[in-house]
Structure formats: C-alpha cells, structure tokens
N, C-alpha and C. Protein backbone atom coordinates (compact mmCIF):
# COMPACT_ATOMS: atom_id res chain seq x y z
N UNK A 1 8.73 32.04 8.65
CA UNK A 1 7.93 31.46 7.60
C UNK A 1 8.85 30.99 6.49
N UNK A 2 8.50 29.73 6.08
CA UNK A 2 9.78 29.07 5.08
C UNK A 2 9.24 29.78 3.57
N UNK A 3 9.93 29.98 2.76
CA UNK A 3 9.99 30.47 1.22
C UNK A 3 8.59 29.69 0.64
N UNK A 4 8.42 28.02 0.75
CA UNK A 4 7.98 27.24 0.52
C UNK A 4 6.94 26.32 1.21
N UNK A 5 6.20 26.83 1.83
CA UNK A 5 5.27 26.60 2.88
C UNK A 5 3.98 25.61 1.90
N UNK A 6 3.46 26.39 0.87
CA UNK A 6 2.65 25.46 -0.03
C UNK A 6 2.80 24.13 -0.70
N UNK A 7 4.39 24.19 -0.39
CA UNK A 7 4.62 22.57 -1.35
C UNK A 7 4.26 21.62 -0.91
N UNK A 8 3.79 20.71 -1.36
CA UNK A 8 3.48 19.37 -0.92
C UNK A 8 4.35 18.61 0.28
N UNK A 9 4.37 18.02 1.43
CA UNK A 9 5.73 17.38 1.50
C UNK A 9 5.80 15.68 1.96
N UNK A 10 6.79 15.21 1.00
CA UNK A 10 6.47 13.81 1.25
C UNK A 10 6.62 12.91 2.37
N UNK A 11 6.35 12.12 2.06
CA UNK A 11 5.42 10.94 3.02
C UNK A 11 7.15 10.30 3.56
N UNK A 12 7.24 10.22 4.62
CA UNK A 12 8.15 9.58 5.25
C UNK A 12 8.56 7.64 4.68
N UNK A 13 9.28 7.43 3.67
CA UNK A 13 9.03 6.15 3.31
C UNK A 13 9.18 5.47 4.71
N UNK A 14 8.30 3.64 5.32
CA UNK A 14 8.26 3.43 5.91
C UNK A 14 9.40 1.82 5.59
N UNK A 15 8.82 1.56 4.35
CA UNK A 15 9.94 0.51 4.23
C UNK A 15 10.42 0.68 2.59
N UNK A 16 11.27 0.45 2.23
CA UNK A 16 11.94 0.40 0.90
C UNK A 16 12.65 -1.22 0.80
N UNK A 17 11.64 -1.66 -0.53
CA UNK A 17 12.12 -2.94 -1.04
C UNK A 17 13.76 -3.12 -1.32
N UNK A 18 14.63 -4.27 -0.70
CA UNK A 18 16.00 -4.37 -1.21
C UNK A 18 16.93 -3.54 -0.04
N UNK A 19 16.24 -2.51 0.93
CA UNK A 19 17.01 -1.89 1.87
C UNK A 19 17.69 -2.86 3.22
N UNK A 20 18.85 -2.46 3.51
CA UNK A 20 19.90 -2.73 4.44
C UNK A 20 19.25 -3.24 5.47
N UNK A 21 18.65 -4.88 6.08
CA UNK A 21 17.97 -4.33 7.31
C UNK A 21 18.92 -4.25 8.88
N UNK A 22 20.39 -4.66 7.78
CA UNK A 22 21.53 -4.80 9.46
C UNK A 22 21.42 -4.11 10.39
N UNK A 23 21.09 -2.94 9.83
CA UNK A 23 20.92 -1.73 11.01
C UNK A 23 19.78 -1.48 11.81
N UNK A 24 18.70 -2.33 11.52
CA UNK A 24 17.99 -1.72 12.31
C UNK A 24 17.49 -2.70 13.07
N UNK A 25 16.81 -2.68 14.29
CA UNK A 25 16.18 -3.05 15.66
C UNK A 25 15.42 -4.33 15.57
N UNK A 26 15.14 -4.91 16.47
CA UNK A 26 14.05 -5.73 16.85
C UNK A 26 12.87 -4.92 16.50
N UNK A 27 12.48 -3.89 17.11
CA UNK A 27 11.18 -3.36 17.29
C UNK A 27 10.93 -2.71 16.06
N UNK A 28 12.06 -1.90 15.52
CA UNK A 28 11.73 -1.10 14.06
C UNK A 28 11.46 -2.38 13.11
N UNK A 29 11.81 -3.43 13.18
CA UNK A 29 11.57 -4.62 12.12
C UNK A 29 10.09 -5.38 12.04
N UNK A 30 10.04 -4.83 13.56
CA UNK A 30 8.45 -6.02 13.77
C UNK A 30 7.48 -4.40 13.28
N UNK A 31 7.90 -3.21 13.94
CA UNK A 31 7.35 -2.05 12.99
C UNK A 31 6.68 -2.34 11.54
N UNK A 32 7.71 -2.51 10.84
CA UNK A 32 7.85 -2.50 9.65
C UNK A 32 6.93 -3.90 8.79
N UNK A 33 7.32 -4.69 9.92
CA UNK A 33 5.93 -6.12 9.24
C UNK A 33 4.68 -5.47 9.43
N UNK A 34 4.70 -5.36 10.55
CA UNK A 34 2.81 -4.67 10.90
C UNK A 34 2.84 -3.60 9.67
N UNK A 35 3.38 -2.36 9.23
CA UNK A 35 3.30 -1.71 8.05
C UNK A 35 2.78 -2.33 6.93
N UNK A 36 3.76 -3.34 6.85
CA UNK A 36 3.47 -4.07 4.94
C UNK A 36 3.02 -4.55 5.14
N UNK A 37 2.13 -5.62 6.30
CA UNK A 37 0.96 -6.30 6.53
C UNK A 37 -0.28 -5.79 6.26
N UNK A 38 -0.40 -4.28 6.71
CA UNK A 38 -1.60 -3.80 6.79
C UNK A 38 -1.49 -3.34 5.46
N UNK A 39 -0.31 -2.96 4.46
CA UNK A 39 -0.59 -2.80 3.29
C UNK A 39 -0.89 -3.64 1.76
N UNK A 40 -0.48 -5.10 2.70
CA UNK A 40 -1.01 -6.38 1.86
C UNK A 40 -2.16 -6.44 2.11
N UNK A 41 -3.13 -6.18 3.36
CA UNK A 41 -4.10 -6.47 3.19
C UNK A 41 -5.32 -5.20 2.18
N UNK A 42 -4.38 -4.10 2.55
CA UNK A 42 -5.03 -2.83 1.58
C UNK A 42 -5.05 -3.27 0.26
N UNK A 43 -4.19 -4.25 -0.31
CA UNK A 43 -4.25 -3.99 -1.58
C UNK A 43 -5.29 -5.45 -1.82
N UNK A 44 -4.88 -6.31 -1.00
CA UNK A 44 -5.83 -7.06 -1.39
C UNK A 44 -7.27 -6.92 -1.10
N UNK A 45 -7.77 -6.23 -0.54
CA UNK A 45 -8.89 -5.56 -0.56
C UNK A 45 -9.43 -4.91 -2.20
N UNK A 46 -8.52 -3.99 -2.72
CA UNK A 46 -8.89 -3.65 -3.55
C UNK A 46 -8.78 -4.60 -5.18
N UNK A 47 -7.87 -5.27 -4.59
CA UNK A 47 -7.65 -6.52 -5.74
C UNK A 47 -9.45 -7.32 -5.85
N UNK A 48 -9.79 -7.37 -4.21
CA UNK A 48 -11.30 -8.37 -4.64
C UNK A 48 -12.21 -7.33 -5.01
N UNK A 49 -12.19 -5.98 -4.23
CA UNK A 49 -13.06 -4.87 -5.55
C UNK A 49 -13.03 -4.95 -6.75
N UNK A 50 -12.04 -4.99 -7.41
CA UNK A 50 -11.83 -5.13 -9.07
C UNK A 50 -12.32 -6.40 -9.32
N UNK A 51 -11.73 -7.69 -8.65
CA UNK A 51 -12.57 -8.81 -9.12
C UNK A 51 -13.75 -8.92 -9.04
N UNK A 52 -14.31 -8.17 -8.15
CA UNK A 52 -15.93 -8.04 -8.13
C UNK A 52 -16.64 -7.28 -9.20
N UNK A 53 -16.14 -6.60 -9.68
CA UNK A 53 -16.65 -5.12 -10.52
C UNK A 53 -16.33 -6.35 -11.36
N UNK A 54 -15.19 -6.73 -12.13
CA UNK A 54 -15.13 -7.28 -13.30
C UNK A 54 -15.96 -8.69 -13.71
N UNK A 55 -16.27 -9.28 -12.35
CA UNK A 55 -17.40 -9.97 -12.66
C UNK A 55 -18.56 -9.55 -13.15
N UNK A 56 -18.75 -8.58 -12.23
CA UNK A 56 -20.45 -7.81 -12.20
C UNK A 56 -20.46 -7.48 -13.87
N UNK A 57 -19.41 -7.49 -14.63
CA UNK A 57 -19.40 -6.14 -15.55
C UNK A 57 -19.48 -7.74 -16.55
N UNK A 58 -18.79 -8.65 -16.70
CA UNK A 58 -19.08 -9.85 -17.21
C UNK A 58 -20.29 -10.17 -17.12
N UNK A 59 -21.01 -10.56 -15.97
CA UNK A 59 -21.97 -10.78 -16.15
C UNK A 59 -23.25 -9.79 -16.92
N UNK A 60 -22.91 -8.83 -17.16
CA UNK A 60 -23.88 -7.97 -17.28
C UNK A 60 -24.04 -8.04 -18.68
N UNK A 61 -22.26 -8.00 -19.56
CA UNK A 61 -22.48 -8.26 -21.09
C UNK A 61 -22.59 -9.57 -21.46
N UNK A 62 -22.74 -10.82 -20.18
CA UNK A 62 -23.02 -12.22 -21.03
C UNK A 62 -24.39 -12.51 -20.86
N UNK A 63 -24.89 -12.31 -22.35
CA UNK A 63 -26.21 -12.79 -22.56
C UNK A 63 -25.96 -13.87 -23.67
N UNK A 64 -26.64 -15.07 -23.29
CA UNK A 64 -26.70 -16.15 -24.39
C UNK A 64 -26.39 -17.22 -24.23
C-alpha cells in the first residue's frame, strides 16, 4: 500500500502545445489529431452554449 493512495493523480498529458514532434510516429501523430479534434469540437460546443445563454439572457433584458 503506497504512503499516498488518496492523492489525486494526474491526467496523462496527451498533447502539449510547442512540443518536439521529431520523435514521434505516424500513428502517435494521427493519435494526437483525433485528440485535439475531439477537443475542438468540445469546446466549441460549449462556446455555442454560452452564445446561446447570452442571447437568451439579452433577449430577456431587451424590452423597448
């Protein structure tokens, strides 16, 4: 049993902006697009949530 069993432990980074890609593979590279692909589309997901809310929320205080 490790000393430290409760700690949190972090998330394996999958890609790091500005990193070396000489070293690595065909397959770890096309890896790594499908990764930040699916995380461009996560964020833009939540990017049109907020644009939606901030409409809704516009519209709600424009009276006149």
């Amino acid at each position: 049993m490790a000393l430290f069993d409760d700690e949190p432990k972090k998330k394996k980074t999958v890609h790091e902006i500005g990193q070396d890609l000489s070293l690595l593979s065909v397959g770890e590279l096309n890896e790594r697009i499908l990764a930040l692909r699916a995380e461009i589309g996560r964020l833009e997901a939540e990017l049109s949530a907020k644009g939606s809310t901030k409409s809704a929320a516009e519209a709600l205080f424009k009276r006149g």
